[in-house]
Protein backbone atom coordinates (compact mmCIF):
# COMPACT_ATOMS: atom_id res chain seq x y z
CA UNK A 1 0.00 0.00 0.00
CA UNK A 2 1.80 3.22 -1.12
CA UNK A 3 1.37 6.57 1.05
CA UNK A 4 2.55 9.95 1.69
CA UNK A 5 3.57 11.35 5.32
CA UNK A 6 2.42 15.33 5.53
CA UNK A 7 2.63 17.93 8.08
CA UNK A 8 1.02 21.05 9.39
CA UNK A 9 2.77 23.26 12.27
CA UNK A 10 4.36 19.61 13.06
CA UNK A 11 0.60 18.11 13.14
CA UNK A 12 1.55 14.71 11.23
CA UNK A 13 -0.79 12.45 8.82
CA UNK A 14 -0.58 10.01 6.55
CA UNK A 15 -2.74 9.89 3.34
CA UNK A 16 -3.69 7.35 1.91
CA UNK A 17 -5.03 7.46 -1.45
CA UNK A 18 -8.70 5.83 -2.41
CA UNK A 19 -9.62 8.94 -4.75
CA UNK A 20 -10.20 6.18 -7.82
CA UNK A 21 -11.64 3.36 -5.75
CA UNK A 22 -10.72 1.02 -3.66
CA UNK A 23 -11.84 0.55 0.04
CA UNK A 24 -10.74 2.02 3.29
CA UNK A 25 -11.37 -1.40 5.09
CA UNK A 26 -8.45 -3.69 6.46
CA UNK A 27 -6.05 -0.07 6.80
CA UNK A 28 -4.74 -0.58 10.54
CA UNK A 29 -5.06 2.58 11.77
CA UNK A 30 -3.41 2.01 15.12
CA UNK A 31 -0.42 0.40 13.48
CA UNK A 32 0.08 3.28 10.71
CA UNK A 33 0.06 6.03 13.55
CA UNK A 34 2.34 4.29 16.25
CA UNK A 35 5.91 5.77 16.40
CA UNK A 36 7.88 2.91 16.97
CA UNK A 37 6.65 -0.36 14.96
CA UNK A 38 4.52 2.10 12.01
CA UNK A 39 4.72 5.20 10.30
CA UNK A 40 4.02 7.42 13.40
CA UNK A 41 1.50 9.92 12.81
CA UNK A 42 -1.29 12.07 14.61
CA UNK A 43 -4.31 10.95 12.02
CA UNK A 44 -4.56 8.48 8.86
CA UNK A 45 -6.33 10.79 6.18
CA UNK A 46 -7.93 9.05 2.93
CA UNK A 47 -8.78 10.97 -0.30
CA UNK A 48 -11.48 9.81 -1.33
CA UNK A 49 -14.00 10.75 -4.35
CA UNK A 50 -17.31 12.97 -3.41
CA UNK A 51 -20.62 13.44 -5.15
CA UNK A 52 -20.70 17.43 -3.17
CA UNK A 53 -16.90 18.47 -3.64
CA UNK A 54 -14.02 17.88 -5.43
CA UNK A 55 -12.67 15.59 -2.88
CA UNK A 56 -13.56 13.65 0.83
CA UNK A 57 -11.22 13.38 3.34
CA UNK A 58 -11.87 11.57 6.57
CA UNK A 59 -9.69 11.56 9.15
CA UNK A 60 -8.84 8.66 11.93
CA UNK A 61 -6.99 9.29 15.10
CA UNK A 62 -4.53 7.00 16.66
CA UNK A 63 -6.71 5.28 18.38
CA UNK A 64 -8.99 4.40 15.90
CA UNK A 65 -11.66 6.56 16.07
CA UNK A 66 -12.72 8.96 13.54
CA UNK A 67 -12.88 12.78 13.53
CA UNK A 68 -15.05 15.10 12.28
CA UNK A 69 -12.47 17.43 10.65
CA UNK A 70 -9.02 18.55 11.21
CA UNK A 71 -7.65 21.71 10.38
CA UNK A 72 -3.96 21.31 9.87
CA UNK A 73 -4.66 17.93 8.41
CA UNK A 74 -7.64 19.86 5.41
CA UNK A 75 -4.67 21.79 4.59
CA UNK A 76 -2.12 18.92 4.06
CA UNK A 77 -5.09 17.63 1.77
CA UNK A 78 -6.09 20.25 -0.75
CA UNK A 79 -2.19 20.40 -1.28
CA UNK A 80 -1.81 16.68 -2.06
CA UNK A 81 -5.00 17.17 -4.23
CA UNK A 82 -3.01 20.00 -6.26
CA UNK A 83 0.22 18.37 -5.88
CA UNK A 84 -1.14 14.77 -7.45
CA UNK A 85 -3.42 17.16 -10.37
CA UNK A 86 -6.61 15.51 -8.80
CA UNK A 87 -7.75 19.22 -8.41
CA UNK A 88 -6.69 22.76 -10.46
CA UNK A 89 -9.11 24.92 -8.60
CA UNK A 90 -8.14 28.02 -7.03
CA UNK A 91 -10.68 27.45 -4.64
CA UNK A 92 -11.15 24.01 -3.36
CA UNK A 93 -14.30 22.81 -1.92
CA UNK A 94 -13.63 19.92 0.15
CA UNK A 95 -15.71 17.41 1.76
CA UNK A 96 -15.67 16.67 5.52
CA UNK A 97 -17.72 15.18 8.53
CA UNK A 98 -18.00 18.69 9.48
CA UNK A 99 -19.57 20.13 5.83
CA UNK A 100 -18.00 20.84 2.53
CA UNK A 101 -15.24 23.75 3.38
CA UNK A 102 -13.14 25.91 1.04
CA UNK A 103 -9.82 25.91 0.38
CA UNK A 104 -7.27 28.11 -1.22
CA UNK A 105 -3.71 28.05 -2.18
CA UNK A 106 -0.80 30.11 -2.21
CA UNK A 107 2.62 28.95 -2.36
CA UNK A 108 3.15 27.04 0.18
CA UNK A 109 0.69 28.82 2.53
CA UNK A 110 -2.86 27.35 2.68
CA UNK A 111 -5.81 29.13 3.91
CA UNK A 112 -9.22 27.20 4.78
CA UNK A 113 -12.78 29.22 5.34
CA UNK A 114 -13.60 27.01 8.60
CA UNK A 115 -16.97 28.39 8.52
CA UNK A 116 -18.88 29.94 11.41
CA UNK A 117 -18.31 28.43 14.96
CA UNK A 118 -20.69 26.53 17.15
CA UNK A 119 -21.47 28.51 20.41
CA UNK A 120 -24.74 26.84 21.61
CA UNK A 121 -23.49 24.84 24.65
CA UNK A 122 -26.05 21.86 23.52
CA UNK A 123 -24.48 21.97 20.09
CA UNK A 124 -20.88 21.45 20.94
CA UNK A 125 -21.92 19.72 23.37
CA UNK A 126 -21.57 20.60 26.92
CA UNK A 127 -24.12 19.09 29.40
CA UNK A 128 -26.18 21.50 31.42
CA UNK A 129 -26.08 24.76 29.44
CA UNK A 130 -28.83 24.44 26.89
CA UNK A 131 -28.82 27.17 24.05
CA UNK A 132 -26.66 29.42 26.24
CA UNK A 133 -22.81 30.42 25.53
CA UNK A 134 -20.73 28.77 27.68
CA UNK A 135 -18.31 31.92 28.07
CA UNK A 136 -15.71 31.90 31.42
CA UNK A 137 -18.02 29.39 32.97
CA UNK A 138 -16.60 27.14 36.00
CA UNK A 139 -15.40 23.60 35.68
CA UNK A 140 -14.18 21.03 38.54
CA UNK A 141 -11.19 19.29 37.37
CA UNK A 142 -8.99 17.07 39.14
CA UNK A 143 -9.57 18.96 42.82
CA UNK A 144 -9.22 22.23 40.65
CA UNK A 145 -11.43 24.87 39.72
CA UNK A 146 -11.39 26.11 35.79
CA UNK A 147 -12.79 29.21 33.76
CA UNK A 148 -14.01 27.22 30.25
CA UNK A 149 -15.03 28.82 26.76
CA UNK A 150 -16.72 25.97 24.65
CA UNK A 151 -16.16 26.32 20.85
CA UNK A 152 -17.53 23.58 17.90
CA UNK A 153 -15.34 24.35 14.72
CA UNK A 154 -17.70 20.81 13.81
CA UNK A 155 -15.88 19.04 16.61
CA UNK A 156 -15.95 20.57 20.28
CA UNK A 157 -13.73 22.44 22.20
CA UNK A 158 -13.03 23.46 25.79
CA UNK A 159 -10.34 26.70 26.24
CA UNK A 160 -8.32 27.29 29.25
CA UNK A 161 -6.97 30.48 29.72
CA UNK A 162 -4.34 30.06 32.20
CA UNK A 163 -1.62 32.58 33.63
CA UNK A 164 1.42 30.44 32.15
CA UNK A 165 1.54 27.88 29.87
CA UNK A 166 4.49 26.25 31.43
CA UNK A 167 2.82 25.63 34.32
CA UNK A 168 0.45 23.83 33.20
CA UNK A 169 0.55 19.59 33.34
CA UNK A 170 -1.22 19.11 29.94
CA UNK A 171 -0.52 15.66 30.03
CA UNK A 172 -1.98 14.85 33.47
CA UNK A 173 -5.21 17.08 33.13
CA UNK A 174 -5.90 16.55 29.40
CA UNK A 175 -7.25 13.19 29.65
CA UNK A 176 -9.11 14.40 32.48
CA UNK A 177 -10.92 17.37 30.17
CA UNK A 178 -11.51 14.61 27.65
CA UNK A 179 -13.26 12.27 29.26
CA UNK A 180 -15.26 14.89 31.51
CA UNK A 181 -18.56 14.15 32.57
CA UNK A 182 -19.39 17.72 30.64
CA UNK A 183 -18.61 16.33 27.38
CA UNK A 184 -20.81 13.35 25.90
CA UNK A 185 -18.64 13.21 23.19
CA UNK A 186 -14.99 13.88 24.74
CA UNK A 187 -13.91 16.94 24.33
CA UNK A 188 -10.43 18.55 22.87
CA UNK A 189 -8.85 20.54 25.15
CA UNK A 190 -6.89 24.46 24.47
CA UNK A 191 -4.21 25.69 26.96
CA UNK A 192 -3.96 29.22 26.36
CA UNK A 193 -1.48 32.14 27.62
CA UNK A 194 -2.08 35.48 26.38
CA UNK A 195 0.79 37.16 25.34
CA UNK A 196 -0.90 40.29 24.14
CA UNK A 197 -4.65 41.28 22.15
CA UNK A 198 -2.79 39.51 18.87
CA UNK A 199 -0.84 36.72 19.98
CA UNK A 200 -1.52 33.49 21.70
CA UNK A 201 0.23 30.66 22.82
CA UNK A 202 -1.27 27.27 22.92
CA UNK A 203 -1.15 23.78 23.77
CA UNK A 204 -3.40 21.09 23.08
CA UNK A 205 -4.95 17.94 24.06
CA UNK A 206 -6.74 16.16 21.25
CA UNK A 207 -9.73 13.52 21.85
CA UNK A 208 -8.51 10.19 20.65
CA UNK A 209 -4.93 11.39 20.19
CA UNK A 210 -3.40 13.20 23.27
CA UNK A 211 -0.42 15.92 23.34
CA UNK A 212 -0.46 17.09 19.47
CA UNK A 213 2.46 19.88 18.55
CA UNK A 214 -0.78 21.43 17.07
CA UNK A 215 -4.66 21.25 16.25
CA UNK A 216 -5.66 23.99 13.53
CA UNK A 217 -9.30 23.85 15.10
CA UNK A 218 -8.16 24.31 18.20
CA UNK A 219 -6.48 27.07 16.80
CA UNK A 220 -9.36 28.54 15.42
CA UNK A 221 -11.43 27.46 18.82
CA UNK A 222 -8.91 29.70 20.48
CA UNK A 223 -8.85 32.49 18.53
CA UNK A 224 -12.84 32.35 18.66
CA UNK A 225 -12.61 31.99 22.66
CA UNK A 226 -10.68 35.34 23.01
CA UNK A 227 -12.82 37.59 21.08
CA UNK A 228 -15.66 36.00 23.43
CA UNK A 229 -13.94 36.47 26.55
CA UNK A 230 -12.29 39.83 25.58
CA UNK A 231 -9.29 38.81 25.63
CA UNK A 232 -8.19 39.01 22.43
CA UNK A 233 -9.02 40.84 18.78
CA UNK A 234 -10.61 39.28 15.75
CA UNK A 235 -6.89 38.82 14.42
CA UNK A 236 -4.48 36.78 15.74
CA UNK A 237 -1.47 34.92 15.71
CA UNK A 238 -1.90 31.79 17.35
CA UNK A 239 1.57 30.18 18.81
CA UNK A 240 1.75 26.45 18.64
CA UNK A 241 4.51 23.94 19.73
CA UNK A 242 5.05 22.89 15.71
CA UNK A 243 4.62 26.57 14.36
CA UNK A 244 2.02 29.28 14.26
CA UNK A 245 -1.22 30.33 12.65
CA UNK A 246 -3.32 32.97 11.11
CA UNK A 247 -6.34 33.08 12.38
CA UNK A 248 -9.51 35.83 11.98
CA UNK A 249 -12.97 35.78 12.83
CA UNK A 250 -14.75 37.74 10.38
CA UNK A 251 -17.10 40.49 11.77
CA UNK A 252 -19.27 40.23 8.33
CA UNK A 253 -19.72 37.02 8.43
CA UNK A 254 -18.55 34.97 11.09
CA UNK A 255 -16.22 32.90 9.63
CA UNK A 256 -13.50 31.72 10.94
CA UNK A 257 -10.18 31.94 8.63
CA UNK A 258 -6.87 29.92 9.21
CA UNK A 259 -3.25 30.06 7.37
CA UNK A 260 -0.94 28.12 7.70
CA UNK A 261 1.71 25.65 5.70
CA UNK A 262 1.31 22.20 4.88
CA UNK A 263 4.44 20.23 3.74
CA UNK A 264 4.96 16.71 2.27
CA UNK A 265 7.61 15.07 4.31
CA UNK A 266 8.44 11.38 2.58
CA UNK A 267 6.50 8.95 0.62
CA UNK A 268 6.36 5.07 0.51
CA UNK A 269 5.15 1.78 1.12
CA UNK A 270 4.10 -0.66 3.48
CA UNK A 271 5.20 -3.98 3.69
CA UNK A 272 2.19 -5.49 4.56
């Protein structure tokens, strides 16, 4: 089986190509993303045909289950669509199990319209808050009391503002976030240090695949989190432990707009 190995801000996938048939069944997904007897990787993507856009990608995480969407991995995929001529659109609608989102290319930049955000706390979800925002609102974690801003970018998000990012375990209380009696259906977790109104530093958690060097919707949950909280403008640099982002949340629309690179780093073939 032959596949590529692409990265976003350090985010790491391999894709695996069904775009002209084939099926998706019998790829060990577990075995592909472990770091010491597969590929190593945070997410399988396949590339796959759609009847709505000019491409599907669905995404796996390391443990098997599947994503909605994935922000650094969308990029790494509309530039293997350019890159193998399955696509010559300047603007690249792309399937996900979030909606069809568009894509555009420049250089090696890649920006992606994520679309508006999810706010209602039953729509992310977040037990107990109904229709309402869930802005600043208290959480109990691990004998500790948290301020939470819940974010869908079409999978949920809790953000942490804390005073310093190095003082936060992410390892210890991330699993503890995820599997949070809040969340129904686990929940991916933002650090976040505010170093001023247009830059933020981050560090993530991610449902089904733990300590990440990056998550572009938790990016764009972030960036989404400090206009709500006031903590931030509708611009901002987001700081990641594999690189940065662009982020913006329109005012005219509400979209939510993300640049950042995407870079192929080897190609091959299993054995197996």
């Amino acid at each position: 089986m032959k596949f590529e190995k692409w990265q976003g801000c350090g985010n790491d996938f391999v894709l695996v190509d069904r775009f002209d048939g084939g099926s998706i069944e019998g790829v060990d997904v577990k075995k592909f993303c472990d770091r010491h007897f597969g590929i190593g990787a945070d997410g399988v993507i396949f590339v796959l045909p759609s009847r709505v856009a000019s491409a599907r990608m669905r995404i796996f995480n390391p443990d098997g289950s599947e994503a909605e969407m994935c922000g650094n991995g969308i990029r790494c995929f509309a530039k293997y669509l350019v890159d193998h001529s399955i696509v010559d659109q300047k603007i690249i609608p792309i399937e996900t199990g979030a909606g069809v989102l568009k894509v555009s290319l420049d250089g090696e930049d890649v920006t992606v319209d994520m679309g508006a955000p999810i706010l209602e706390g039953d729509r992310v979800p977040v037990e107990g808050f109904g229709e309402r925002r869930i802005i600043d609102e208290p959480i109990a974690v691990d004998g500790a009391e948290y301020r939470m801003t819940c974010v869908s970018m079409g999978n949920p998000h809790c953000v942490i503002f804390v005073e310093s990012i190095a003082a936060v375990d992410v390892a210890t209380l991330g699993p503890k976030f995820e599997t949070h009696e809040k969340f129904p259906r686990k929940i991916n977790t933002e650090f976040v240090e505010v170093i001023d109104r247009s830059t933020l530093r981050m560090r993530v958690w991610e449902r089904g695949a733990g300590i990440t060097l990056a998550c572009g919707t938790g990016a764009c949950a972030t960036a989404v989190a400090g206009v709500l909280s006031g903590r931030s403008a509708r611009r901002v640099k987001v700081l990641l432990d594999g690189g940065a982002l662009d982020l913006e949340w329109r005012e005219s629309d509400e979209h939510v707009m993300m640049r950042g690179s995407a870079r192929k780093v080897f190609e091959g073939q299993t054995r197996e």
